[in-house]
C-alpha atoms as a PDB file:
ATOM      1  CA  UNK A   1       0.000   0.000   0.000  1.00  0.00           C
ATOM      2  CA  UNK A   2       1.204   3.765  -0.664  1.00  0.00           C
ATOM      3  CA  UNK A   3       0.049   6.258   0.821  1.00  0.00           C
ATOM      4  CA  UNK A   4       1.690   9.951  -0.877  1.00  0.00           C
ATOM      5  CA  UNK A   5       0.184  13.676  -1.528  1.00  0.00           C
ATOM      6  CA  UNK A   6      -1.256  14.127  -5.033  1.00  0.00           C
ATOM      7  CA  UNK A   7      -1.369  18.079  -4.692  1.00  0.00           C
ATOM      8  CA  UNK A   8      -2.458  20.254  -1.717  1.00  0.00           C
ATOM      9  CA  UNK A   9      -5.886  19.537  -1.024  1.00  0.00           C
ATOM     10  CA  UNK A  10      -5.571  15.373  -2.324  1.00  0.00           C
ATOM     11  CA  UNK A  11      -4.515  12.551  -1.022  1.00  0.00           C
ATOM     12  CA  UNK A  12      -3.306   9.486  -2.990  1.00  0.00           C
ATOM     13  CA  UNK A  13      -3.844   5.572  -1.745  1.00  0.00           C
ATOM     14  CA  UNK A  14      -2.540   2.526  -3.861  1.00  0.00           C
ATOM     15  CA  UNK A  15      -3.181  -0.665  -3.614  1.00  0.00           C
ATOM     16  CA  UNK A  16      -0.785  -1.781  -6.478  1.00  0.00           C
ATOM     17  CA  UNK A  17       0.071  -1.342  -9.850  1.00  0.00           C
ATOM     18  CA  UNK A  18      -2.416  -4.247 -11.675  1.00  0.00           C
ATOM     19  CA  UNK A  19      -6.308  -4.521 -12.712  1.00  0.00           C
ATOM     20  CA  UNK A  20      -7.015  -7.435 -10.539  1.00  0.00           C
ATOM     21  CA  UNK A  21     -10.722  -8.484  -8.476  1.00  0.00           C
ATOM     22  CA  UNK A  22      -8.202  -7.924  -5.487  1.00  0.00           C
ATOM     23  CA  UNK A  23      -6.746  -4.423  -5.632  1.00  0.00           C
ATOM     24  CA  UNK A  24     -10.505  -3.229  -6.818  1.00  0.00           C
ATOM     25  CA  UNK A  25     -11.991  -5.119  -3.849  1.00  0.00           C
ATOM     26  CA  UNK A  26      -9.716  -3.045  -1.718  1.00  0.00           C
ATOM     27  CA  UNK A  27     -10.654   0.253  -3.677  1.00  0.00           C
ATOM     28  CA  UNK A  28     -14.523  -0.632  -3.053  1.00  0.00           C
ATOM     29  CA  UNK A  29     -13.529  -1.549   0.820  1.00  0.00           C
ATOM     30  CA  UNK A  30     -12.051   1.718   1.148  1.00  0.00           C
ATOM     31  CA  UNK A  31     -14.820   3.843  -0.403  1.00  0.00           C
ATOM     32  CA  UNK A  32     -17.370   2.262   1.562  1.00  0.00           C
ATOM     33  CA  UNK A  33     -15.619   3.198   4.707  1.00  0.00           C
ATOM     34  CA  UNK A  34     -15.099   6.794   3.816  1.00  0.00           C
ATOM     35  CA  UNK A  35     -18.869   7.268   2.812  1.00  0.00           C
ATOM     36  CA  UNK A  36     -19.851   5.863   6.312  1.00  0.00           C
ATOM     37  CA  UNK A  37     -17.474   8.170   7.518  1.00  0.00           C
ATOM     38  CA  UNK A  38     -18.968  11.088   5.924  1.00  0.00           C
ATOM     39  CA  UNK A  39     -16.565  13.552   7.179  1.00  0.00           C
ATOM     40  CA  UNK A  40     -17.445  16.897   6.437  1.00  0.00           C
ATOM     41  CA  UNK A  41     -14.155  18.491   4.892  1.00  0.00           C
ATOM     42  CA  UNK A  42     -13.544  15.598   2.698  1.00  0.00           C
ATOM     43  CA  UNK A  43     -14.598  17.252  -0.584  1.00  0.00           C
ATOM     44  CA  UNK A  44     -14.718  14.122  -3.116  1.00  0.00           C
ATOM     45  CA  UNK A  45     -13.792  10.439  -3.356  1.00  0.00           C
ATOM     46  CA  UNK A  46     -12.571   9.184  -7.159  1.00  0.00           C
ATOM     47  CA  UNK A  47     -11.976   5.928  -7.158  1.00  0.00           C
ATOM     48  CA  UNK A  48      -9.984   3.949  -9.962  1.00  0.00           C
ATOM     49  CA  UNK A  49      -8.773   0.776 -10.344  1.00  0.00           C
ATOM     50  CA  UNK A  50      -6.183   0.131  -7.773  1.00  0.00           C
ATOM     51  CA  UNK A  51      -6.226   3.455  -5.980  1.00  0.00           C
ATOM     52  CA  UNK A  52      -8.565   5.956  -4.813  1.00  0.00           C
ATOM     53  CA  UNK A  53      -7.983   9.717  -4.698  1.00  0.00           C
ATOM     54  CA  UNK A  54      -9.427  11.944  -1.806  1.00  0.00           C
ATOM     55  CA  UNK A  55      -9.816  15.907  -1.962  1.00  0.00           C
ATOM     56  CA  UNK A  56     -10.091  17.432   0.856  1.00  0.00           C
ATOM     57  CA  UNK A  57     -10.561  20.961   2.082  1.00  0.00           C
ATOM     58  CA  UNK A  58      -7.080  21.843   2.689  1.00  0.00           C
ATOM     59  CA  UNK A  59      -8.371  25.123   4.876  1.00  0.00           C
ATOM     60  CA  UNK A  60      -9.677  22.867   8.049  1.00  0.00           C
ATOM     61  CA  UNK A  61      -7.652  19.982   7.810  1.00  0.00           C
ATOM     62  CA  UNK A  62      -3.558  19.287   6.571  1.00  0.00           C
ATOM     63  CA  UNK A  63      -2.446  16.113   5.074  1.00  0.00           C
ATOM     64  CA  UNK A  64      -0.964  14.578   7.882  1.00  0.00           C
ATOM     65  CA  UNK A  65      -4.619  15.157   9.792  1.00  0.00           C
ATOM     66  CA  UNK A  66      -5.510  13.043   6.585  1.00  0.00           C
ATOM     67  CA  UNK A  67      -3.187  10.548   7.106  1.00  0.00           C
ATOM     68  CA  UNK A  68      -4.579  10.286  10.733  1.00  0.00           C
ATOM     69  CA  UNK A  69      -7.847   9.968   9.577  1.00  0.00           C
ATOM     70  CA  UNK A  70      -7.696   7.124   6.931  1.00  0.00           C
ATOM     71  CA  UNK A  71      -5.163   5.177   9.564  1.00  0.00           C
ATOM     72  CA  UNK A  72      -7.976   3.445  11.295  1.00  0.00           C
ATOM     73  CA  UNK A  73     -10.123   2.906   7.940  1.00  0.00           C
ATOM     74  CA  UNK A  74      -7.170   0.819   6.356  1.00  0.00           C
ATOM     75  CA  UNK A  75      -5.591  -0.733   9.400  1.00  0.00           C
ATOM     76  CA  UNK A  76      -8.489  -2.719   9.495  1.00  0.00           C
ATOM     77  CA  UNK A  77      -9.240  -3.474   5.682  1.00  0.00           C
ATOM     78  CA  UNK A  78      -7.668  -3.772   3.000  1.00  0.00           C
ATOM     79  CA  UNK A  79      -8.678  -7.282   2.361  1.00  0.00           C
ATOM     80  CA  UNK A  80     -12.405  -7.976   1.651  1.00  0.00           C
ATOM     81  CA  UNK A  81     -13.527 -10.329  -0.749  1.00  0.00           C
ATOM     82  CA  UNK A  82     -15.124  -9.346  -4.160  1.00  0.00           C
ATOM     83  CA  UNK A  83     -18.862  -8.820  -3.131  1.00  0.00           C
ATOM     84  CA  UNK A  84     -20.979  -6.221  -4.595  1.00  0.00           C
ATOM     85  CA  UNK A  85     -24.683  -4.970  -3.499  1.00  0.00           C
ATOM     86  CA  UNK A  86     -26.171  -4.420  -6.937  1.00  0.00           C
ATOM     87  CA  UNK A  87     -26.688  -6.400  -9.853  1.00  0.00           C
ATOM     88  CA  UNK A  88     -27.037  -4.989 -13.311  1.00  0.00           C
ATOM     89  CA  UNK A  89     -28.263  -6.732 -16.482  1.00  0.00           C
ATOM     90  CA  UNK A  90     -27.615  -5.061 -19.276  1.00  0.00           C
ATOM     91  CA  UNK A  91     -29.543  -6.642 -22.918  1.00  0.00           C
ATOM     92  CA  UNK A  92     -26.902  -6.637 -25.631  1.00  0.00           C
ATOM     93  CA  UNK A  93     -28.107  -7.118 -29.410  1.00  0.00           C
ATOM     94  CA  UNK A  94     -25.180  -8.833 -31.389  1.00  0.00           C
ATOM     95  CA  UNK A  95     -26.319  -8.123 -34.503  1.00  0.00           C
ATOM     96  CA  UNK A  96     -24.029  -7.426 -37.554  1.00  0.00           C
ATOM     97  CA  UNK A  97     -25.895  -3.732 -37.455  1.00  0.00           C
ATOM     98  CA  UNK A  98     -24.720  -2.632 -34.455  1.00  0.00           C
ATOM     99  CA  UNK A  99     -21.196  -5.316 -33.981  1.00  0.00           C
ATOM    100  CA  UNK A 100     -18.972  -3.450 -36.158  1.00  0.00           C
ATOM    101  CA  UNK A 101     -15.818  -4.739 -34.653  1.00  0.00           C
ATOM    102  CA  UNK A 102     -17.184  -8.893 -33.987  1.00  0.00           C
ATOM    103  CA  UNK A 103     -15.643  -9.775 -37.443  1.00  0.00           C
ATOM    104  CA  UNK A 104     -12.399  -8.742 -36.927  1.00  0.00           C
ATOM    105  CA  UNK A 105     -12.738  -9.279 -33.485  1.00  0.00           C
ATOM    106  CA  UNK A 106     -13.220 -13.172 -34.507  1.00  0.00           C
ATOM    107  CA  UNK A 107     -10.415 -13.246 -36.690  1.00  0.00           C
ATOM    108  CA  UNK A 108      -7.759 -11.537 -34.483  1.00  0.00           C
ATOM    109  CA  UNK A 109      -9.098 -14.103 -31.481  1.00  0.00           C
ATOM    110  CA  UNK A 110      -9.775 -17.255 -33.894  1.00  0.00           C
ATOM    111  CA  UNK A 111     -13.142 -17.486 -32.139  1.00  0.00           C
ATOM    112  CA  UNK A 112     -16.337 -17.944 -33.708  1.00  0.00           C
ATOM    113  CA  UNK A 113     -18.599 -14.623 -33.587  1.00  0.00           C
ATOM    114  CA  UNK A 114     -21.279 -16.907 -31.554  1.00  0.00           C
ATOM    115  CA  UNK A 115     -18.333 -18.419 -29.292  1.00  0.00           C
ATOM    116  CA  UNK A 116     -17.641 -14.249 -28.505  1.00  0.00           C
ATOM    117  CA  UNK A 117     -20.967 -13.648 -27.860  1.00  0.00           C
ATOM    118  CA  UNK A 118     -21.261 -16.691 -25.553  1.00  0.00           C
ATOM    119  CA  UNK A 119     -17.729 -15.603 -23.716  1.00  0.00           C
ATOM    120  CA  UNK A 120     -18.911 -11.903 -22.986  1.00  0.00           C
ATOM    121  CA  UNK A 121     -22.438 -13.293 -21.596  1.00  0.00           C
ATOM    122  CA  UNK A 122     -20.895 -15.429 -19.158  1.00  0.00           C
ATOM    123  CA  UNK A 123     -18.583 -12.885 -17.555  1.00  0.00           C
ATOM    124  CA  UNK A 124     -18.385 -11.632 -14.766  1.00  0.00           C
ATOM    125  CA  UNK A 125     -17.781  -8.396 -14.158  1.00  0.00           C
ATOM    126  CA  UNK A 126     -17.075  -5.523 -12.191  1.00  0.00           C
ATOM    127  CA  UNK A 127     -17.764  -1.370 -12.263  1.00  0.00           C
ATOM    128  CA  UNK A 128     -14.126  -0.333 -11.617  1.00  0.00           C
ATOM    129  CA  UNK A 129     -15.118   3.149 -11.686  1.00  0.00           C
ATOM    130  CA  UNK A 130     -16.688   5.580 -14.045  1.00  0.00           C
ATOM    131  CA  UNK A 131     -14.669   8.025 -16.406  1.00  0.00           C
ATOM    132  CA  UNK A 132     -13.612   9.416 -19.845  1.00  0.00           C
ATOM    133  CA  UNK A 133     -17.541  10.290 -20.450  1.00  0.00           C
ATOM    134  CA  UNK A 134     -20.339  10.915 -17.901  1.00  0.00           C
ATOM    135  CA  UNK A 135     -21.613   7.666 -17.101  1.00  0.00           C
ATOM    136  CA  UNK A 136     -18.995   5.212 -19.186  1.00  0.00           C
ATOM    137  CA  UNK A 137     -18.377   1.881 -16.508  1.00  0.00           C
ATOM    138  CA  UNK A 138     -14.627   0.943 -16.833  1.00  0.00           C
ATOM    139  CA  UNK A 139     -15.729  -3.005 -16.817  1.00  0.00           C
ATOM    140  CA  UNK A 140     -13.431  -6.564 -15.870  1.00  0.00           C
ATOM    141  CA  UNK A 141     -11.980  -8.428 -15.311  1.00  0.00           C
ATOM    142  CA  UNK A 142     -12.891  -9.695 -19.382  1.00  0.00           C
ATOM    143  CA  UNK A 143     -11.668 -13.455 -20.328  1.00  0.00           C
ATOM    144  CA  UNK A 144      -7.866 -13.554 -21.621  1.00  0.00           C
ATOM    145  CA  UNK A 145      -9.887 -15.174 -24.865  1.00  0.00           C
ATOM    146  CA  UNK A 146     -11.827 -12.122 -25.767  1.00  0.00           C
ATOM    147  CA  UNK A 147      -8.607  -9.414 -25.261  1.00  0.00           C
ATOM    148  CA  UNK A 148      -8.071  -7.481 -27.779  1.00  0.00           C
ATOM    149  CA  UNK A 149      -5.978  -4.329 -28.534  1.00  0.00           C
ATOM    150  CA  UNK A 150      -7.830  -0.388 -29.309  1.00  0.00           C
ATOM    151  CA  UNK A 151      -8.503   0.520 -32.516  1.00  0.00           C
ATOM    152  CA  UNK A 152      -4.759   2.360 -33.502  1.00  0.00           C
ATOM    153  CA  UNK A 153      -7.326   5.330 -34.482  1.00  0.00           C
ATOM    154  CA  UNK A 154     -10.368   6.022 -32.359  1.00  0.00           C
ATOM    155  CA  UNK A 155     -14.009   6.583 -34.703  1.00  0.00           C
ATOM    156  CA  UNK A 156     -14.830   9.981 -34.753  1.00  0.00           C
ATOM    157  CA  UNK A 157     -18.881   8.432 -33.247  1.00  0.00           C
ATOM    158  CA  UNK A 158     -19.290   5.744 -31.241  1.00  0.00           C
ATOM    159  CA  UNK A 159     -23.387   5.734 -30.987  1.00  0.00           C
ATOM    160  CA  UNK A 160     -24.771   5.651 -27.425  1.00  0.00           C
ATOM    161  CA  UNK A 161     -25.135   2.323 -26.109  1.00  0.00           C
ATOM    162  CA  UNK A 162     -22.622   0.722 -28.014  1.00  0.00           C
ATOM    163  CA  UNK A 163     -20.682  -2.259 -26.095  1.00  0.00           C
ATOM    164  CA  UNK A 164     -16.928  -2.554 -26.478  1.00  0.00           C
ATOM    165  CA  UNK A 165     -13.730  -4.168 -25.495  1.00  0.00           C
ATOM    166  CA  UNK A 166     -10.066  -3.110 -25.089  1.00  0.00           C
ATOM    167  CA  UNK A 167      -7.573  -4.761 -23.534  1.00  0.00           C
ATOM    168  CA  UNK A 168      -8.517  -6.335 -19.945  1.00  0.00           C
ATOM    169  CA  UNK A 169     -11.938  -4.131 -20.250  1.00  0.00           C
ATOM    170  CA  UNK A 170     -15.782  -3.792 -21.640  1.00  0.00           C
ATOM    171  CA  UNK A 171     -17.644  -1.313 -21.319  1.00  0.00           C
ATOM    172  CA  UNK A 172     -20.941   0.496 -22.487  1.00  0.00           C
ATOM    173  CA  UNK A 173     -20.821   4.203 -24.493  1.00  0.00           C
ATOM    174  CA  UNK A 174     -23.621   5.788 -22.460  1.00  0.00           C
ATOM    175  CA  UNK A 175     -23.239   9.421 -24.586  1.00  0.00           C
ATOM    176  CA  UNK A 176     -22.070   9.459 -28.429  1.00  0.00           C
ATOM    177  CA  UNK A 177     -18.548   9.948 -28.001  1.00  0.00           C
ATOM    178  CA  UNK A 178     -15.448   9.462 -29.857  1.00  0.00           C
ATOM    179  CA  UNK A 179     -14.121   6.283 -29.118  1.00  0.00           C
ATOM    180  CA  UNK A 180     -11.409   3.288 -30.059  1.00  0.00           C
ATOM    181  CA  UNK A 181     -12.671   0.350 -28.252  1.00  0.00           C
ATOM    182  CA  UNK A 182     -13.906  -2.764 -30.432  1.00  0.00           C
ATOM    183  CA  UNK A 183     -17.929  -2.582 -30.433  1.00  0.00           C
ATOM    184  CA  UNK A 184     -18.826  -5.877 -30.794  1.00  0.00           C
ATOM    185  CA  UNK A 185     -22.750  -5.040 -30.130  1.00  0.00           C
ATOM    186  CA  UNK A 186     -25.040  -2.015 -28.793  1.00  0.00           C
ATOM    187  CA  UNK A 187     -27.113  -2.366 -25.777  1.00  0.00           C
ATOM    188  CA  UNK A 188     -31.187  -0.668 -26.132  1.00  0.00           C
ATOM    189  CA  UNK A 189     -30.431   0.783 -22.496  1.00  0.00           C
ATOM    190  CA  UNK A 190     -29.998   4.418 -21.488  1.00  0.00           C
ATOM    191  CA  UNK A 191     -26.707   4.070 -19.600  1.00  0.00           C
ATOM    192  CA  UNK A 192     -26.825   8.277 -18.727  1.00  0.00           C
ATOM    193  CA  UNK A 193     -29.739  10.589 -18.366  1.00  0.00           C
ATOM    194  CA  UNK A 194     -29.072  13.601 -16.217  1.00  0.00           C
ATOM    195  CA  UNK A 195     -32.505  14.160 -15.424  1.00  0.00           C
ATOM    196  CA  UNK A 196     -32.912  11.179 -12.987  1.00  0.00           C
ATOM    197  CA  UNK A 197     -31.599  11.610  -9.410  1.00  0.00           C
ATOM    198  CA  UNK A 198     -29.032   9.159  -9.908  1.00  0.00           C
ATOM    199  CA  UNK A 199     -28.124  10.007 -13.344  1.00  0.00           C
ATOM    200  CA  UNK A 200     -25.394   7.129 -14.372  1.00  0.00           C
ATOM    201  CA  UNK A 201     -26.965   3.757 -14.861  1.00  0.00           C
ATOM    202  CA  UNK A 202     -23.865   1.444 -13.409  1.00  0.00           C
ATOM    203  CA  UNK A 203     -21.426   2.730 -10.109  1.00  0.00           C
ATOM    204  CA  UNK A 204     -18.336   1.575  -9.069  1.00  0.00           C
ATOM    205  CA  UNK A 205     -18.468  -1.664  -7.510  1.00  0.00           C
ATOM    206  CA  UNK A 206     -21.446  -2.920  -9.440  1.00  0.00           C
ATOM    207  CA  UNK A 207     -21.598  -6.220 -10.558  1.00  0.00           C
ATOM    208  CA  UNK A 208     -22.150  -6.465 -14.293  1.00  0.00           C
ATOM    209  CA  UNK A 209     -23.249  -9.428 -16.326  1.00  0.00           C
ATOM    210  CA  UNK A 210     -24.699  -8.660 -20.262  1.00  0.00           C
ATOM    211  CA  UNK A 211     -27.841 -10.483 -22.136  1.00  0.00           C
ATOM    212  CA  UNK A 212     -27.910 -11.629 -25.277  1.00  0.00           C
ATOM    213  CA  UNK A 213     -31.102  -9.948 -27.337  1.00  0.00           C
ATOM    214  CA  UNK A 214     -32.324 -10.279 -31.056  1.00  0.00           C
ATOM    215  CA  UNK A 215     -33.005  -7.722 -32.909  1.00  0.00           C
ATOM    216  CA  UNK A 216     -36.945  -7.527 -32.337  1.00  0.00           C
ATOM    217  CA  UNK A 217     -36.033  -7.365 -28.576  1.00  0.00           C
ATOM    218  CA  UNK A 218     -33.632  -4.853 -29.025  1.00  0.00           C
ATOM    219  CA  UNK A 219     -36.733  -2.554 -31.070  1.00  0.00           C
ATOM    220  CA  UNK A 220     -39.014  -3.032 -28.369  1.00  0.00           C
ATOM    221  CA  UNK A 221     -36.712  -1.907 -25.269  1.00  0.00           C
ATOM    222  CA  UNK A 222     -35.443   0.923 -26.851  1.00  0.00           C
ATOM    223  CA  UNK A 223     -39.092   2.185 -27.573  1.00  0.00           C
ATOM    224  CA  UNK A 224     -39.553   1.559 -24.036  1.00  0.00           C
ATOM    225  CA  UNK A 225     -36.991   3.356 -23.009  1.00  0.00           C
ATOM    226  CA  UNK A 226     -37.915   6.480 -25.080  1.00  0.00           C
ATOM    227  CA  UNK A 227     -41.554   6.297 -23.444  1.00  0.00           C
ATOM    228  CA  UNK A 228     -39.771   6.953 -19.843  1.00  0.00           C
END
């Protein structure tokens, strides 16, 4: 663990230097702890995949009062097991029309596009945190079979809902965005809407697991999901 200033009112804490279940179990221990803590000049918690980054209000308490503070919060963790409190299903639709990437994804994995399909809907995965866009889920641990390098130039559109991979990582577009991931389908789901309370469909720590839809289920969500 490392504990280190990131700037005068932040506070860095590392758990190590992979993507692993472990070090993001730790991240999720700590955040936890520091929301039931709720003290008052801690400005923000951002969380990432092996660390977590606290602001605080550097005009009522110094680092070293920081330091005091998370002491007791990490003496006693640091080593929960991979649980999570909410379960999100998110409908995929496979289809050629919205998989622009499962082609080429097959041939640089020498899987089958139905063996792909079958791979990503039997993961299990976790919300390491959100970033890059509001709403987009940073998503793993993804099967050393389905791994597969960014696009060496990102599209200038990536439509909302599309579902991607990159490396050790899926993850849903919940905004058009620019974007260099391989979308291998799209999802009928509103991932981001600012006007609910809770705008961003998936938090960190949520457990993830993806549905395979057809097309006709795929038409009749997403008019669902315009009617709300």
């Amino acid at each position: 663990m490392r504990i280190a200033p990131a700037s005068d009112s932040s506070i860095f804490v590392g758990f190590g230097d992979t993507i692993s279940p472990e070090h993001h179990a730790q991240v999720m221990t700590l955040l936890h702890r520091l929301n039931e803590l709720a003290h008052p000049h801690i400005r923000n918690v951002h969380p990432a995949y092996s660390s977590v980054l606290i602001d605080f209000d550097p005009l009522y308490v110094s680092y070293e009062q920081m330091r005091n503070i998370l002491g007791p919060l990490l003496a006693k963790s640091v080593r929960a097991e991979q649980t999570s409190t909410n379960l999100v299903e998110i409908p995929v639709c496979y289809d050629a029309t919205f998989a622009l990437d499962l082609e080429s994804v097959a041939t640089r994995t020498k899987l089958s596009p139905e063996q792909i399909i079958a791979a990503h809907t039997g993961g299990r995965y976790f919300v390491y945190f959100l970033g890059f866009t509001p709403g987009f889920g940073y998503l793993g641990p993804l099967g050393a079979e389905l791994q597969v390098p960014r696009h060496s130039s990102p599209r200038k559109r990536v439509v909302a809902g599309s579902v991607g991979l990159a490396g050790l990582q899926t993850a849903v577009y919940p905004i058009d965005s620019p974007g260099g991931w391989q979308i291998i389908g799209r999802t009928p789901l509103r991932m981001f809407n600012p006007a609910n309370q809770q705008p961003s469909r998936l938090q960190p720590g949520d457990e993830v697991r993806f549905r395979s839809i057809s097309r006709e289920e795929f038409v009749t969500l997403a008019a669902e999901e315009h009617r709300r």
